[in-house]
C-alpha atoms as a PDB file:
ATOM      1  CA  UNK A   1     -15.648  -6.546   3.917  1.00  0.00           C
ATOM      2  CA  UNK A   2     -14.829  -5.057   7.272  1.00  0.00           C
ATOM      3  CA  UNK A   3     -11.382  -3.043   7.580  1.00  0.00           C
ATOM      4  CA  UNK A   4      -8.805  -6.201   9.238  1.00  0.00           C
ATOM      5  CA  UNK A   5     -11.206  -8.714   8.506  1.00  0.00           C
ATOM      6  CA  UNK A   6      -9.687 -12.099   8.078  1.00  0.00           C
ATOM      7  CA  UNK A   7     -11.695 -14.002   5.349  1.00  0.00           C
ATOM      8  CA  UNK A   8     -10.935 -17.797   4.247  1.00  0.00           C
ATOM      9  CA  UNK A   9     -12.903 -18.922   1.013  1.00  0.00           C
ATOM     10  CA  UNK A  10     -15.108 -16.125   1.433  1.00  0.00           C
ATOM     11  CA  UNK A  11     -16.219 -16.843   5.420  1.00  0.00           C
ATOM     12  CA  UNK A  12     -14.680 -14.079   7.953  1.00  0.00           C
ATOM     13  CA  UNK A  13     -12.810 -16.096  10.603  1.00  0.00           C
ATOM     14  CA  UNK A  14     -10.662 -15.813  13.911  1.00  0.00           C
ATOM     15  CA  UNK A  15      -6.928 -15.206  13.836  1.00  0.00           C
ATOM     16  CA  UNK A  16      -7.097 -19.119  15.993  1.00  0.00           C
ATOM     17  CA  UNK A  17      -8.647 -20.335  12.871  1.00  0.00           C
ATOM     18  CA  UNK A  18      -6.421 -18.343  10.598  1.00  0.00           C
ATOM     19  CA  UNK A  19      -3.915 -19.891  12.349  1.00  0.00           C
ATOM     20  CA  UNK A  20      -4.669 -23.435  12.228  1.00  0.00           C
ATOM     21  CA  UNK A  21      -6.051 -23.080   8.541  1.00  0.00           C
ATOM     22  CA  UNK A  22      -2.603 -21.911   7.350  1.00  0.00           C
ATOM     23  CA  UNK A  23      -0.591 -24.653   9.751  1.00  0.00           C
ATOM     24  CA  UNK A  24       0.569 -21.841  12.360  1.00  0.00           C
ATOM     25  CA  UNK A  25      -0.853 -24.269  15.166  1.00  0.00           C
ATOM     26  CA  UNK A  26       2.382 -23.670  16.809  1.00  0.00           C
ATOM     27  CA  UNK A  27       2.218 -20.617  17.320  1.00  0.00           C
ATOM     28  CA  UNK A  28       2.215 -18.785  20.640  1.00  0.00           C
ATOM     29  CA  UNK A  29      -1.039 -17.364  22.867  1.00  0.00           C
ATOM     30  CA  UNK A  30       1.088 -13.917  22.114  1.00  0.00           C
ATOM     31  CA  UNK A  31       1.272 -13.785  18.794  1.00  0.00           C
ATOM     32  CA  UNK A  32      -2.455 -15.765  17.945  1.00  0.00           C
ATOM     33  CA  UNK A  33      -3.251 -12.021  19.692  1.00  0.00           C
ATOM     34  CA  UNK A  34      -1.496  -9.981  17.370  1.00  0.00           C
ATOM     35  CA  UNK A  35      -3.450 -11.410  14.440  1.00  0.00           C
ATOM     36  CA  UNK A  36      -6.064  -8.904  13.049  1.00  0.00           C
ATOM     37  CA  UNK A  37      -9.542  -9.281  14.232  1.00  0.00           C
ATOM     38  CA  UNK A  38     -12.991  -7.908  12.815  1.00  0.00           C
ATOM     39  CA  UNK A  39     -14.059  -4.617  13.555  1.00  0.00           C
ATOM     40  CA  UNK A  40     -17.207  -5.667  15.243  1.00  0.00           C
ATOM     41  CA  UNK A  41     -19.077  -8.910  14.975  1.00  0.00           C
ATOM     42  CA  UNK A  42     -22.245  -7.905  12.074  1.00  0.00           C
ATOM     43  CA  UNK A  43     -20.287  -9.654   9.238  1.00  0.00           C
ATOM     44  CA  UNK A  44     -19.535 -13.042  11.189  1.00  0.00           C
ATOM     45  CA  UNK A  45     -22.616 -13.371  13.011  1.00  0.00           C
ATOM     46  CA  UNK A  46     -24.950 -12.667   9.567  1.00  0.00           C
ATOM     47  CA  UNK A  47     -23.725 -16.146   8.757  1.00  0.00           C
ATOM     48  CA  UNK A  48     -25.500 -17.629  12.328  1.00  0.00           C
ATOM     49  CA  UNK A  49     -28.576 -16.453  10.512  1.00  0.00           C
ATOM     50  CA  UNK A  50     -27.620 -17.952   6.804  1.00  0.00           C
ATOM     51  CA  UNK A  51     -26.759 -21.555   8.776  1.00  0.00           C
ATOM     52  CA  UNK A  52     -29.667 -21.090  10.655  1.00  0.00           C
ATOM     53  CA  UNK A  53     -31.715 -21.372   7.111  1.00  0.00           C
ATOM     54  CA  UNK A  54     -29.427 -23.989   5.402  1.00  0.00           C
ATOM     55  CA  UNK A  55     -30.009 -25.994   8.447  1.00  0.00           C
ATOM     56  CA  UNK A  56     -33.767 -25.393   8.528  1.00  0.00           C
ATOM     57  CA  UNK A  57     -34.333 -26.161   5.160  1.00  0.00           C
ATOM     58  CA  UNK A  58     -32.216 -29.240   4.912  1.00  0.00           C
ATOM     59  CA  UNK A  59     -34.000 -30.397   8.218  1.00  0.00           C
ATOM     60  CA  UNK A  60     -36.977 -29.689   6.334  1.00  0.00           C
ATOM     61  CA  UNK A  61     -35.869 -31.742   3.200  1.00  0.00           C
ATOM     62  CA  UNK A  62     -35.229 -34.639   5.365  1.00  0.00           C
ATOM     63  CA  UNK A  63     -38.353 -34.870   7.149  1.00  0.00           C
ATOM     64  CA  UNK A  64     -37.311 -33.673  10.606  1.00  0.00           C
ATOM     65  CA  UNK A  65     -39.527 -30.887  10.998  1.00  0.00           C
ATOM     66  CA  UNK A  66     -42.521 -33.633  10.461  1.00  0.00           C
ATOM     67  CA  UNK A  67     -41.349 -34.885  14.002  1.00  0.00           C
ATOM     68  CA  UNK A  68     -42.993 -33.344  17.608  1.00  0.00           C
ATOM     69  CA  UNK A  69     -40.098 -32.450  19.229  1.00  0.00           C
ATOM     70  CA  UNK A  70     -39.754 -30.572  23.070  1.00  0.00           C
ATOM     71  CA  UNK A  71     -36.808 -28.875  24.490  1.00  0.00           C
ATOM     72  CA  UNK A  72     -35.629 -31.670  26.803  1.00  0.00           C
ATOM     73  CA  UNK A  73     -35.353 -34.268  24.356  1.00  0.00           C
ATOM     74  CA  UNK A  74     -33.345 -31.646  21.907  1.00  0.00           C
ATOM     75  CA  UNK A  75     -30.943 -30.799  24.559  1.00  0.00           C
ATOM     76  CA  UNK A  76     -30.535 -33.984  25.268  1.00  0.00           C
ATOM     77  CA  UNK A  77     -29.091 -34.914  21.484  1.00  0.00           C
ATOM     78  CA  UNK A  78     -27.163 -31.671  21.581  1.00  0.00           C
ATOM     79  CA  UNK A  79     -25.390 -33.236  24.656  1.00  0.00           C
ATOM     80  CA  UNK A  80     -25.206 -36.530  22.712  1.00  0.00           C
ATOM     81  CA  UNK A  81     -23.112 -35.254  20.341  1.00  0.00           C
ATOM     82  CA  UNK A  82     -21.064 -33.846  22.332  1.00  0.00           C
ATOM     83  CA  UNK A  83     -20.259 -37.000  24.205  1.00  0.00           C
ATOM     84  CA  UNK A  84     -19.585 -38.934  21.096  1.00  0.00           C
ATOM     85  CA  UNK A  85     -16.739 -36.278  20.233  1.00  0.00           C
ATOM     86  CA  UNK A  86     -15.554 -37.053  23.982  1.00  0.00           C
ATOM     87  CA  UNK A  87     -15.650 -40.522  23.164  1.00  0.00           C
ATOM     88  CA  UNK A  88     -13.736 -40.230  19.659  1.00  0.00           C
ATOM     89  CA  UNK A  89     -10.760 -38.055  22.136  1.00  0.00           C
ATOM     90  CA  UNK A  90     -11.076 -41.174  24.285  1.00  0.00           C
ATOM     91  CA  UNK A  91     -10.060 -43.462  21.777  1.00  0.00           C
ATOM     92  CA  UNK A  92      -7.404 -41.317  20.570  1.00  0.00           C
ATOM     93  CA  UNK A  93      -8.544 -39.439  17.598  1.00  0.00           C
ATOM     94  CA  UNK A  94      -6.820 -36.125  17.181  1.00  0.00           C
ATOM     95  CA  UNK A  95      -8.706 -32.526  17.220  1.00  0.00           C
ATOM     96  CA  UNK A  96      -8.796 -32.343  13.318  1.00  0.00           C
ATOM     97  CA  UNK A  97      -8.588 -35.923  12.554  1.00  0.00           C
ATOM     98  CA  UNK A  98     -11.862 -36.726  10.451  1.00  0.00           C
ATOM     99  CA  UNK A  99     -12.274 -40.452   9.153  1.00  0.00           C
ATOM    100  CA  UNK A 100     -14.566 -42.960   7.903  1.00  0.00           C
ATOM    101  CA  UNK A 101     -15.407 -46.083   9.064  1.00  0.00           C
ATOM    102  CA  UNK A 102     -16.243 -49.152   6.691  1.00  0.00           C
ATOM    103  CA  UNK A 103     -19.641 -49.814   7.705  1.00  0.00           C
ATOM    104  CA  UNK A 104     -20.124 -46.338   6.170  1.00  0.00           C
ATOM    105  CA  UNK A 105     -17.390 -45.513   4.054  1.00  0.00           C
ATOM    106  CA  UNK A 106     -19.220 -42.198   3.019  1.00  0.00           C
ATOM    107  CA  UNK A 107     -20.146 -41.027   6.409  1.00  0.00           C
ATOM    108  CA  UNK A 108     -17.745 -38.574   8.053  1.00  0.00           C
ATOM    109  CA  UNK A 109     -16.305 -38.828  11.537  1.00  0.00           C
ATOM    110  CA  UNK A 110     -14.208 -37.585  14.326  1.00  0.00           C
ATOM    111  CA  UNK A 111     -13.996 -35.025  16.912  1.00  0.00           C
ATOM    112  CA  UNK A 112     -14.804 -31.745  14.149  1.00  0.00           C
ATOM    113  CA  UNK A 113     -17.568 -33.888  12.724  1.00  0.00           C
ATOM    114  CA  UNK A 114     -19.094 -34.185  16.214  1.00  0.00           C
ATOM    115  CA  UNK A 115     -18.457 -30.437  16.976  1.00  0.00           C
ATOM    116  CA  UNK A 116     -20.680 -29.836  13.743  1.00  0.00           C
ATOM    117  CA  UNK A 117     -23.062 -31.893  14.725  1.00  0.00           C
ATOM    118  CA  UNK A 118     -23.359 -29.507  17.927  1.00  0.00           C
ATOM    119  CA  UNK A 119     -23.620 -26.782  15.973  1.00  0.00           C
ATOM    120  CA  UNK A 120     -26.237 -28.280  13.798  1.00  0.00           C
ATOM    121  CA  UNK A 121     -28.657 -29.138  16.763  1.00  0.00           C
ATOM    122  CA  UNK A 122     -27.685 -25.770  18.430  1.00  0.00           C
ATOM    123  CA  UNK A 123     -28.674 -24.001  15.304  1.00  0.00           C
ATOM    124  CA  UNK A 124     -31.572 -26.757  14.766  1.00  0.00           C
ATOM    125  CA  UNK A 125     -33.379 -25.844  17.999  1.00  0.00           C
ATOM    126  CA  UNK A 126     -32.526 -21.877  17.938  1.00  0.00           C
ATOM    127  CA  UNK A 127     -34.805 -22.019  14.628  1.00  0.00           C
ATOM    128  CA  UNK A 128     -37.338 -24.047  15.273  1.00  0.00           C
ATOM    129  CA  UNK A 129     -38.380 -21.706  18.603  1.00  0.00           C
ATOM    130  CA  UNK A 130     -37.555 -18.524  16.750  1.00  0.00           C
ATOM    131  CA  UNK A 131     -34.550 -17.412  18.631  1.00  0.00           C
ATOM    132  CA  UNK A 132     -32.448 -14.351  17.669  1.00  0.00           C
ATOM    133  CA  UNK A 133     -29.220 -16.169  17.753  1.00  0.00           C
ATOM    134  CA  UNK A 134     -27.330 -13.066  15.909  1.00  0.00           C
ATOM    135  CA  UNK A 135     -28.374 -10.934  18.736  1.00  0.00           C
ATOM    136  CA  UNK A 136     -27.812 -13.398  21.653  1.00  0.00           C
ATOM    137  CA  UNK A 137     -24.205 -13.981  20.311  1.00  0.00           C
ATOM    138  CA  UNK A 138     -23.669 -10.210  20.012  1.00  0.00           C
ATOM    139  CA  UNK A 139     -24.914  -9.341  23.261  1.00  0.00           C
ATOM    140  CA  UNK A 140     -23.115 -12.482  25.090  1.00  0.00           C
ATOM    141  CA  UNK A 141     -19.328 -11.736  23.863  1.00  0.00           C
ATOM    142  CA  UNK A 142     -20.077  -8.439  24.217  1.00  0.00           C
ATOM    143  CA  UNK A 143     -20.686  -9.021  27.890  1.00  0.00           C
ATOM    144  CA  UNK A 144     -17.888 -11.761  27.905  1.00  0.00           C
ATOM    145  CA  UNK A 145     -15.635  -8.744  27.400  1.00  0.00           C
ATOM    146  CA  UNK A 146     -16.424  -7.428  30.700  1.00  0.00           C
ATOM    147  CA  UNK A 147     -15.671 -10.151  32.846  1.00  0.00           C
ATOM    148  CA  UNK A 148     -12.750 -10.855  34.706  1.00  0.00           C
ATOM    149  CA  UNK A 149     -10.072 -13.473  33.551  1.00  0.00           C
ATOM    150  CA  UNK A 150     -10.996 -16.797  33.638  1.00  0.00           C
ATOM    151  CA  UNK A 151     -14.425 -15.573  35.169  1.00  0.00           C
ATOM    152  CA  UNK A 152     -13.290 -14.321  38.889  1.00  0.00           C
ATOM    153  CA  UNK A 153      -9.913 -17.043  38.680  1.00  0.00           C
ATOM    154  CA  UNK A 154     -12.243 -19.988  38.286  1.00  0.00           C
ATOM    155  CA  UNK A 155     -10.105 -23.650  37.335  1.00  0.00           C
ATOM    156  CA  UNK A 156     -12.041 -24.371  34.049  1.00  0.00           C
END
């Protein structure tokens, strides 16, 4: 383990995740920054490639890799999910709020559920094209250090 690594159950997290894990959701921007951070990103991006297995393996276990799939059409879902977590928002589900619904009463739902699901797909498609998605998210908050706040002043 890295020197000021923050690890929950084993997985190296963020001080915002530290934060809402042990119910400090209340605290301020200010002091979310004075929680310790990794060193660098190896140790939390060698699980990208772990997930990126899991999820290849249970994909492959459930007969999706059977399927011909293109790019479009696995955007597409990606975007899917994230609209059904806009949806769940819409009918006023909270952030961490994760249900089940009787019509299947072992199926989880809600906003995180629907975030997974993202990741899933993300993670999904990044394998099934061979993508280097330890290195991309290196190199990308690496370069997302560099840039001005909010990107130049931009709304959202």
């Amino acid at each position: 383990m890295e020197m000021g690594a923050i690890m929950f159950d084993g997985w190296p997290i963020s001080s915002l995740q530290r934060a809402s894990i042990i119910g400090e959701e209340n605290m301020s921007q200010e002091q979310i920054a004075t929680l310790k951070f990794p060193n660098n990103l190896t140790k939390a991006t060698s699980n990208i490639n772990f997930l990126m297995s899991l999820i290849w393996q249970i994909n492959e276990d459930k007969g999706w890799r059977d399927l011909e799939r293109v790019f479009d059409g696995d955007i597409a879902l990606i975007h899917s999910e994230a609209s059904e977590a806009l949806e769940h928002w819409r009918d006023g589900r909270g952030y961490r709020e994760i249900f089940y619904s009787e019509d299947k009463p072992d199926k989880p739902d809600g906003i995180p559920i629907e975030l997974a699901d993202i990741i899933i797909r993300v993670l999904h498609l990044a394998s099934m094209h061979r993508m280097d998605m330890e290195g991309a998210l290196k190199l990308k908050l690496q370069y997302n250090t560099t840039r001005e706040d909010r990107h130049g002043g931009k709304r959202s």
